[in-house]
PDB file of N, CA and C in Angstrom:
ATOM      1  N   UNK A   1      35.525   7.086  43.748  1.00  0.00           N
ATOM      2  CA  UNK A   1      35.641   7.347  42.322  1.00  0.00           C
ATOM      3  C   UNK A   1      34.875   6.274  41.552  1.00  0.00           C
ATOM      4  N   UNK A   2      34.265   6.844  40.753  1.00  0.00           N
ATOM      5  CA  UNK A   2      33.202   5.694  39.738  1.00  0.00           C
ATOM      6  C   UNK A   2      33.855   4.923  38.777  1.00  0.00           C
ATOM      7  N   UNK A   3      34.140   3.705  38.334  1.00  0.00           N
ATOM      8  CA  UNK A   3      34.533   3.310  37.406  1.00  0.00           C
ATOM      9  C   UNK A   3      33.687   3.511  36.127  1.00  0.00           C
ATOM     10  N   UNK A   4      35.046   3.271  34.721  1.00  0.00           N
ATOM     11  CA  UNK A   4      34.755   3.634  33.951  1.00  0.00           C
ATOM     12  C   UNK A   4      33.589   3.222  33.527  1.00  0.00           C
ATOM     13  N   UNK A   5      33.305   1.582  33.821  1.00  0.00           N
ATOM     14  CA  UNK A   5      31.878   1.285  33.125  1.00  0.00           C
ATOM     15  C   UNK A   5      30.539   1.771  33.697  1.00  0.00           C
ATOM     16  N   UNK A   6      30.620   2.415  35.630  1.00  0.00           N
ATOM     17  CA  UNK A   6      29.364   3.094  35.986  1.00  0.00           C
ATOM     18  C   UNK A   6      29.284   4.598  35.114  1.00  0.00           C
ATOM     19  N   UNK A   7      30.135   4.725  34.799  1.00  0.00           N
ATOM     20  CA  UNK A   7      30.201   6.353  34.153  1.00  0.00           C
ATOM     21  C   UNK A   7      29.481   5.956  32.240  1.00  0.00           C
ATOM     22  N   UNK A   8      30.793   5.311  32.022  1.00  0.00           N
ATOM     23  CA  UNK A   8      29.286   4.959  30.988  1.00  0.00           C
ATOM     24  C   UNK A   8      27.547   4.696  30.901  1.00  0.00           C
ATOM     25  N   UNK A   9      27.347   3.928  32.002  1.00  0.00           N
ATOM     26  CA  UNK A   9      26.089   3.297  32.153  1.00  0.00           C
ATOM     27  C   UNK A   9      25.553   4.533  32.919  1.00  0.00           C
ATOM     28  N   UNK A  10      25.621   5.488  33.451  1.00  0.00           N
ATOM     29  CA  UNK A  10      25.341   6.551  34.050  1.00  0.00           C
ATOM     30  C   UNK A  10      24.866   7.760  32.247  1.00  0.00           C
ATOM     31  N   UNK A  11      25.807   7.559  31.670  1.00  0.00           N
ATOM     32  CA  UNK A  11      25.986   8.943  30.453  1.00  0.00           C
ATOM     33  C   UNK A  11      24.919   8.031  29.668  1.00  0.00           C
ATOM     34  N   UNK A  12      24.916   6.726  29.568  1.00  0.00           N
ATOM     35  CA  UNK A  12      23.935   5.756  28.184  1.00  0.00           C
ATOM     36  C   UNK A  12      22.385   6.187  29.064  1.00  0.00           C
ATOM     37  N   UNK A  13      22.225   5.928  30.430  1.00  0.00           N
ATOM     38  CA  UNK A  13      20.907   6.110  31.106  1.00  0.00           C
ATOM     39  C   UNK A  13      20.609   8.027  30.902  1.00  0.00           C
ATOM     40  N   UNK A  14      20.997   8.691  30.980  1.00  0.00           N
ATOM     41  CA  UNK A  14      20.896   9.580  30.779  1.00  0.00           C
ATOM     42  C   UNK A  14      20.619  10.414  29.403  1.00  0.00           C
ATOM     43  N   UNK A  15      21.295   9.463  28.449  1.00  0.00           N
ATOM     44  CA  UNK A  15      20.827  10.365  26.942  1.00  0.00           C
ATOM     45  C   UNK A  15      19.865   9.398  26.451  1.00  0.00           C
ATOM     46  N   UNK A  16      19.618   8.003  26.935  1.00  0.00           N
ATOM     47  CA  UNK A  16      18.267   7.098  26.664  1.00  0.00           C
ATOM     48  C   UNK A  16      17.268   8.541  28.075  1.00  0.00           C
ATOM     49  N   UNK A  17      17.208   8.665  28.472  1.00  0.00           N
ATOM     50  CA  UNK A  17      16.251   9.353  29.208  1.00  0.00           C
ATOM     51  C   UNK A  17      15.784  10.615  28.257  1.00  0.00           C
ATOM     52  N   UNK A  18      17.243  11.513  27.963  1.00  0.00           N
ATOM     53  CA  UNK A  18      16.932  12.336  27.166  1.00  0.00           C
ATOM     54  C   UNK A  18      16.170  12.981  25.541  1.00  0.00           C
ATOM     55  N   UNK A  19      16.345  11.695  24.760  1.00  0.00           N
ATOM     56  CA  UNK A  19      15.869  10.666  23.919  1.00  0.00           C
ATOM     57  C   UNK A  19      14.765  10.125  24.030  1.00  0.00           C
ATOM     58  N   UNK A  20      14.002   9.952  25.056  1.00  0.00           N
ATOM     59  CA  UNK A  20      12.878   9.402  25.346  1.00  0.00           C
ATOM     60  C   UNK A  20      11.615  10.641  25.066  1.00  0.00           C
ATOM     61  N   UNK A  21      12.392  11.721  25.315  1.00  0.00           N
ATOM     62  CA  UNK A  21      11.622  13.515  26.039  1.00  0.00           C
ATOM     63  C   UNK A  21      11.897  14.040  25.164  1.00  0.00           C
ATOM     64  N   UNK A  22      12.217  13.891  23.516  1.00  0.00           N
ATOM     65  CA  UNK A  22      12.903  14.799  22.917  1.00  0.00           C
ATOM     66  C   UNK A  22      11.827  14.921  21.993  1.00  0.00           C
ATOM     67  N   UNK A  23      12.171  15.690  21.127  1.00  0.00           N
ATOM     68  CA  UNK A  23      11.415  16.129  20.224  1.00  0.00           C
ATOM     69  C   UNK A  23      11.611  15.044  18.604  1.00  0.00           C
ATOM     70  N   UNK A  24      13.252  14.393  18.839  1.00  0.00           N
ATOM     71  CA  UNK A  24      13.349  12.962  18.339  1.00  0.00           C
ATOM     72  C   UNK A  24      12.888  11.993  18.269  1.00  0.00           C
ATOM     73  N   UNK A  25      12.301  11.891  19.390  1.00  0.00           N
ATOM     74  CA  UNK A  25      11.532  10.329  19.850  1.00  0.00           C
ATOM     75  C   UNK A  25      10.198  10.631  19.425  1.00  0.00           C
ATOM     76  N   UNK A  26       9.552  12.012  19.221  1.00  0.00           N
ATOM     77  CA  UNK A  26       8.341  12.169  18.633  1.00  0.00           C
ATOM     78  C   UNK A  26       8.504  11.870  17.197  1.00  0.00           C
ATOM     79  N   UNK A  27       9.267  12.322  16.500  1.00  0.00           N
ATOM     80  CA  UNK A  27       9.609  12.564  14.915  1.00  0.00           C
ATOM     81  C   UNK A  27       9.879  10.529  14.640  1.00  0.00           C
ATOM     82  N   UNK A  28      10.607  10.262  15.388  1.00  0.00           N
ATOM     83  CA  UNK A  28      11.217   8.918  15.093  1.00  0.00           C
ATOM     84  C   UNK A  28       9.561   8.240  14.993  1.00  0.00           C
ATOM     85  N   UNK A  29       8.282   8.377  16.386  1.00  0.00           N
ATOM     86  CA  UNK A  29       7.701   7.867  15.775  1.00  0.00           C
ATOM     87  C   UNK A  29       6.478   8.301  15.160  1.00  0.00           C
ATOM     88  N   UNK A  30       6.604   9.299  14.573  1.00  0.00           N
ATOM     89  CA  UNK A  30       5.334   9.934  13.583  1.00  0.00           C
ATOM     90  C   UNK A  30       6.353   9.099  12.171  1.00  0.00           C
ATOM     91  N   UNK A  31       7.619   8.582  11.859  1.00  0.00           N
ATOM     92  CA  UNK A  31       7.925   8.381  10.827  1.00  0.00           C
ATOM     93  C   UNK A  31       7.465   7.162  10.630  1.00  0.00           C
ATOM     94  N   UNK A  32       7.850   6.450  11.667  1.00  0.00           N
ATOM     95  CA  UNK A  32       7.597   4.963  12.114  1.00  0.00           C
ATOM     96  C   UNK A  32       5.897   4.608  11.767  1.00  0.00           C
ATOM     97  N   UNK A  33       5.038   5.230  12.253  1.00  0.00           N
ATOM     98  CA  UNK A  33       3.589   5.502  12.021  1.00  0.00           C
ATOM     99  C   UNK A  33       3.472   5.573  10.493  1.00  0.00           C
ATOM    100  N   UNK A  34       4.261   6.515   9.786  1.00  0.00           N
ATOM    101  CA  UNK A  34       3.887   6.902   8.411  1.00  0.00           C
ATOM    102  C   UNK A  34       4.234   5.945   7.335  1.00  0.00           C
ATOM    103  N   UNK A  35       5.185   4.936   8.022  1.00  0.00           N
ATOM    104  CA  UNK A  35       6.164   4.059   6.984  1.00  0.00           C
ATOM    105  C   UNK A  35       4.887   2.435   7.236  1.00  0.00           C
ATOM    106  N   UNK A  36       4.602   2.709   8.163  1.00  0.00           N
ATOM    107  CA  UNK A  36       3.694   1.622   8.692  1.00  0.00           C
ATOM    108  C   UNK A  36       2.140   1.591   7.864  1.00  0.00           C
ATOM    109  N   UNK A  37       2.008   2.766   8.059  1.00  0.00           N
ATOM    110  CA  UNK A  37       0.484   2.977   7.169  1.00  0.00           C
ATOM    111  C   UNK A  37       0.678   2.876   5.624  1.00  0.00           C
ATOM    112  N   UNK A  38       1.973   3.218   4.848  1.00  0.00           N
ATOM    113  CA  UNK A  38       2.064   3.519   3.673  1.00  0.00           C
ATOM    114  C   UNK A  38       2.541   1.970   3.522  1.00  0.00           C
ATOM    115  N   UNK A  39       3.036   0.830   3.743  1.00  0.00           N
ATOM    116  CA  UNK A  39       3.672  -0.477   4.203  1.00  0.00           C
ATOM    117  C   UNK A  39       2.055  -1.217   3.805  1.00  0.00           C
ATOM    118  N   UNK A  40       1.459  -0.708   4.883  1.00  0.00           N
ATOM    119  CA  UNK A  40      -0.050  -1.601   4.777  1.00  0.00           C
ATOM    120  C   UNK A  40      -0.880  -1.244   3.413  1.00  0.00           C
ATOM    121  N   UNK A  41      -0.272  -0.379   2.877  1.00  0.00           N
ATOM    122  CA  UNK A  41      -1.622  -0.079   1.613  1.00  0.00           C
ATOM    123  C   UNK A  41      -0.901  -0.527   0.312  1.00  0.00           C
ATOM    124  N   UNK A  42       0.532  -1.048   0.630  1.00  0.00           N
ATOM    125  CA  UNK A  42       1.006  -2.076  -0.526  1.00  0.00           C
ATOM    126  C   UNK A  42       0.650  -3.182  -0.480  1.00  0.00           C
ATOM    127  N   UNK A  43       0.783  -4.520  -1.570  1.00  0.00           N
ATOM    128  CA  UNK A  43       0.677  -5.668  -1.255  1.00  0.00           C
ATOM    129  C   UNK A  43       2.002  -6.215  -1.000  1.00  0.00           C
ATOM    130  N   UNK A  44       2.083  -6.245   0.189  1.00  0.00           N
ATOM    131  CA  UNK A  44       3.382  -6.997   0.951  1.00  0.00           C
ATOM    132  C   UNK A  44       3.182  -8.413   1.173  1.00  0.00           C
ATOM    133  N   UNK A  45       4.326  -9.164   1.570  1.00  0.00           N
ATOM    134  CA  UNK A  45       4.093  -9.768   1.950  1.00  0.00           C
ATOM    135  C   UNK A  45       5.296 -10.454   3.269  1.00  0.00           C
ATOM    136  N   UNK A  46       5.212 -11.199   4.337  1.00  0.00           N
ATOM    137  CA  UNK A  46       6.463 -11.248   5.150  1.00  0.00           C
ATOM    138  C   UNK A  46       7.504 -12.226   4.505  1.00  0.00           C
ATOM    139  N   UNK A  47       8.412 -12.078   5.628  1.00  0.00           N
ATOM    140  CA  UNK A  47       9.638 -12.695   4.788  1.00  0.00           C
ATOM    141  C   UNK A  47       9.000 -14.081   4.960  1.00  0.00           C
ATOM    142  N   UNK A  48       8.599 -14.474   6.506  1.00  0.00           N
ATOM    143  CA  UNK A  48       7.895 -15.951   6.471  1.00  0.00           C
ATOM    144  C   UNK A  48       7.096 -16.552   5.519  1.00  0.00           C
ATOM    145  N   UNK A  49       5.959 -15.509   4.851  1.00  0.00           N
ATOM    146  CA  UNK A  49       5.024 -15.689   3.812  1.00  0.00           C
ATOM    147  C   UNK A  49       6.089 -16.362   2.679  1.00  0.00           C
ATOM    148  N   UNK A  50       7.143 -15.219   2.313  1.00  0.00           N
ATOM    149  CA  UNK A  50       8.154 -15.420   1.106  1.00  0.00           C
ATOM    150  C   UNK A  50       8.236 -16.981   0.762  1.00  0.00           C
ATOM    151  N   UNK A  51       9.334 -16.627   2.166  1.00  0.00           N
ATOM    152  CA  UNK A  51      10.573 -18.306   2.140  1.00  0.00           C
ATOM    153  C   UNK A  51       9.188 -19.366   2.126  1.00  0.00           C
ATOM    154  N   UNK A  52       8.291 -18.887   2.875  1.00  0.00           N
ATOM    155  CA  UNK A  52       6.964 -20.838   2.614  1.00  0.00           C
ATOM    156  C   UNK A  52       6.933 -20.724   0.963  1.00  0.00           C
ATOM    157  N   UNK A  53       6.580 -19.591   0.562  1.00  0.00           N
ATOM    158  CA  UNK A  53       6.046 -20.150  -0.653  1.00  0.00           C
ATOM    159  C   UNK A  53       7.347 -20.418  -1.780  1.00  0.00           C
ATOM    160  N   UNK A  54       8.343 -20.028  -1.309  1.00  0.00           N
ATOM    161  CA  UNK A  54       9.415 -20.755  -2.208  1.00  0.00           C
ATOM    162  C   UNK A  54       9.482 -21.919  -2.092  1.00  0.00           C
ATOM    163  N   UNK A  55       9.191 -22.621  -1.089  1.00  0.00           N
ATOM    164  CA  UNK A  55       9.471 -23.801  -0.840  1.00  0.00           C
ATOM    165  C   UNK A  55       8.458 -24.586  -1.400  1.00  0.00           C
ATOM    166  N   UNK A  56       7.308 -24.011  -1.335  1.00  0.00           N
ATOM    167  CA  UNK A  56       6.207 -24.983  -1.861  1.00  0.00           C
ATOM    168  C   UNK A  56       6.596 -25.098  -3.589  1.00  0.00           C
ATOM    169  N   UNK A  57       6.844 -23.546  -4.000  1.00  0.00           N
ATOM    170  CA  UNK A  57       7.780 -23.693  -5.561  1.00  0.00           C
ATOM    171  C   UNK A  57       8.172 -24.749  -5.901  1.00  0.00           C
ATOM    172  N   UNK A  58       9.345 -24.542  -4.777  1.00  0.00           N
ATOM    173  CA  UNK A  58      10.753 -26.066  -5.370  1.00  0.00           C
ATOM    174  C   UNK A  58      10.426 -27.172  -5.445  1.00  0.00           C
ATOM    175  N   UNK A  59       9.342 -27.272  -4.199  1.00  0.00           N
ATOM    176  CA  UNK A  59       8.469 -28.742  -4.226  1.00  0.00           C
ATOM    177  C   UNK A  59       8.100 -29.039  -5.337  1.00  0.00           C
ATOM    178  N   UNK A  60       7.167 -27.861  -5.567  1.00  0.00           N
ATOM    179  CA  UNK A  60       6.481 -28.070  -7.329  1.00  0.00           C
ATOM    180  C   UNK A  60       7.362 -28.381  -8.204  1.00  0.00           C
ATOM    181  N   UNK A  61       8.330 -27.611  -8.683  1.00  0.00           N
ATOM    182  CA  UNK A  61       9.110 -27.649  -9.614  1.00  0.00           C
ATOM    183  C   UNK A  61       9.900 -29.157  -9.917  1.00  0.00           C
ATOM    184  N   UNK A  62      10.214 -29.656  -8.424  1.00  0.00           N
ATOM    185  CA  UNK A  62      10.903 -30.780  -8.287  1.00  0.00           C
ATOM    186  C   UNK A  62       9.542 -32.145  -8.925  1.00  0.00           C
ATOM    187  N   UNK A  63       8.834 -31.766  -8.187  1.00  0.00           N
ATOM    188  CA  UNK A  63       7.752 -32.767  -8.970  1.00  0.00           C
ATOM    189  C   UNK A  63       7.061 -32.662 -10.590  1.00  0.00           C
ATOM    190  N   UNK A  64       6.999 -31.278 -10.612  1.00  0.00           N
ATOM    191  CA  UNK A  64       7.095 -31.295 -12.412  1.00  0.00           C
ATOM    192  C   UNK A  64       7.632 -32.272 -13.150  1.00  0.00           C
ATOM    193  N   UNK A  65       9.188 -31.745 -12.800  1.00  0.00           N
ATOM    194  CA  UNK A  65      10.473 -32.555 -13.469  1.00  0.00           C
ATOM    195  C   UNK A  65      10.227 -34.088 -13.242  1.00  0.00           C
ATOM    196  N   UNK A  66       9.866 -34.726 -12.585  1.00  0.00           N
ATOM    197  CA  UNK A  66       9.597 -35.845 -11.961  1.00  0.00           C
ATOM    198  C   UNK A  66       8.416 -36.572 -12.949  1.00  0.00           C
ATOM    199  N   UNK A  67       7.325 -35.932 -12.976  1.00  0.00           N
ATOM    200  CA  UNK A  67       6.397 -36.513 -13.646  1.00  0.00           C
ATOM    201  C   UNK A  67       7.010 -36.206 -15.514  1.00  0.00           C
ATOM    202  N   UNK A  68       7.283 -35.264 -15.554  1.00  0.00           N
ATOM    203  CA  UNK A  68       7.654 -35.027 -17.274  1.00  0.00           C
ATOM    204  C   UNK A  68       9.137 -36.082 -17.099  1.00  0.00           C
ATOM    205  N   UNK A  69       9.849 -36.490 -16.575  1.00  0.00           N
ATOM    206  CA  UNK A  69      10.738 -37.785 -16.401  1.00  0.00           C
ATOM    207  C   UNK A  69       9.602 -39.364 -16.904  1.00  0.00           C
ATOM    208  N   UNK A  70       8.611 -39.298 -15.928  1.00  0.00           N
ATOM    209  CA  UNK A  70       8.010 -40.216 -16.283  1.00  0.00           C
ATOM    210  C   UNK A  70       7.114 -40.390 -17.618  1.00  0.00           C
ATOM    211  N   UNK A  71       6.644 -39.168 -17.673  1.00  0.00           N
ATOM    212  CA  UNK A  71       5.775 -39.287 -19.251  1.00  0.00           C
ATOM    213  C   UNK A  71       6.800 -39.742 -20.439  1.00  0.00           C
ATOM    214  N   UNK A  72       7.961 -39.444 -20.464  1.00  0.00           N
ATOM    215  CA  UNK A  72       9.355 -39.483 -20.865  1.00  0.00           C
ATOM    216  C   UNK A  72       9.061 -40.843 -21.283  1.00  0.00           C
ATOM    217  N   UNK A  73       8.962 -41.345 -20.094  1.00  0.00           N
ATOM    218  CA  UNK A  73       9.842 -43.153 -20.313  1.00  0.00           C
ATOM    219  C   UNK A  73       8.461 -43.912 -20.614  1.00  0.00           C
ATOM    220  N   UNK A  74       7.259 -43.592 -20.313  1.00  0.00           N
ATOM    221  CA  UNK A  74       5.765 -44.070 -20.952  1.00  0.00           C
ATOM    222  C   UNK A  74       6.035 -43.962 -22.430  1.00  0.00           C
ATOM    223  N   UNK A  75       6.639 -42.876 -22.619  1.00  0.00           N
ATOM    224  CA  UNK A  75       6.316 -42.369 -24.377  1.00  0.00           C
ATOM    225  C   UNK A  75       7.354 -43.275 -25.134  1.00  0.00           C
ATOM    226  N   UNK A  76       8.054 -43.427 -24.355  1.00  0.00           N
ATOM    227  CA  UNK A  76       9.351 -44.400 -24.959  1.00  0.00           C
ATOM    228  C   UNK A  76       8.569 -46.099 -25.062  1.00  0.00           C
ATOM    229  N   UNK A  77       7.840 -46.585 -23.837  1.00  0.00           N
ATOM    230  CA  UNK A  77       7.448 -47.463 -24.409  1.00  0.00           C
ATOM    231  C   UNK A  77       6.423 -47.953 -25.122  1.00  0.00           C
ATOM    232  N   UNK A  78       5.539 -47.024 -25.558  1.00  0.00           N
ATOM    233  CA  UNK A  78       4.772 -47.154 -26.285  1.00  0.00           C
ATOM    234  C   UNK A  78       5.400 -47.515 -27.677  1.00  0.00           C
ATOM    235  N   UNK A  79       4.560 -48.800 -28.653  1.00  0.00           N
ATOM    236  CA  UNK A  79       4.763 -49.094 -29.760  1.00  0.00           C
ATOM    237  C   UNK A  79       4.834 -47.856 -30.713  1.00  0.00           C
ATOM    238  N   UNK A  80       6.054 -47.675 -31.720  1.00  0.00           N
ATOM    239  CA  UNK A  80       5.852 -46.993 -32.798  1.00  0.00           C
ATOM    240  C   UNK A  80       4.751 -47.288 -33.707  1.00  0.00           C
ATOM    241  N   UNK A  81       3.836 -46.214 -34.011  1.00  0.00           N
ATOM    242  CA  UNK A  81       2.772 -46.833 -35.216  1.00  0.00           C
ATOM    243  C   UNK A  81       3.411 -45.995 -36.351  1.00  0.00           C
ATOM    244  N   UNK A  82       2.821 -46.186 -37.875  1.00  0.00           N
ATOM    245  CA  UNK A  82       3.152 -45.462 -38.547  1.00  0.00           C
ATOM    246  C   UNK A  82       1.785 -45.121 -38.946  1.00  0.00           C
ATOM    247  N   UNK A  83       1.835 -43.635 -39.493  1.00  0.00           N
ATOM    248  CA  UNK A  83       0.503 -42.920 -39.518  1.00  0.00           C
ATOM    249  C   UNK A  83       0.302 -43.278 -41.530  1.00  0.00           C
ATOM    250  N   UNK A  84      -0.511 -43.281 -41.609  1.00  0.00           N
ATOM    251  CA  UNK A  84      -0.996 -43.766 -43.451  1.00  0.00           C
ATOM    252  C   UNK A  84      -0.479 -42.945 -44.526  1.00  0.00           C
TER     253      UNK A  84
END
């Protein structure tokens, strides 16, 4: 008598076989194909692309703040003049 888990792994090998031959596995990838071509004629970009360039952002942003901190405290010590 087969145990329960060869009987599973017997019924999973069998509808992956069936699935493979079907008229599904064609459709799955003519969609796959179509989502791929219509994908490439946007301007995408990957998630890797994304997250780098956020980061280079924050960098920026963080150094913005940084230098307008410093123009800050230049402007402070510069002598008051009075204009005529």
């Amino acid at each position: 008598m087969k145990q329960p888990n060869d009987v599973f792994n017997d019924f999973q090998a069998r509808m992956s076989d069936l699935l493979k031959n079907s008229p599904a596995k064609d459709v799955e990838r003519n969609v796959k194909a179509m989502l791929s071509q219509g994908f490439s004629k946007l301007d995408l970009v990957t998630r890797e692309e994304f997250d780098t360039q956020t980061q280079v952002l924050v960098r920026t942003r963080a150094r913005l703040e940084e230098l307008e901190r410093r123009v800050a405290e230049l402007e402070q010590k510069l002598p008051v003049t009075q204009t005529p």
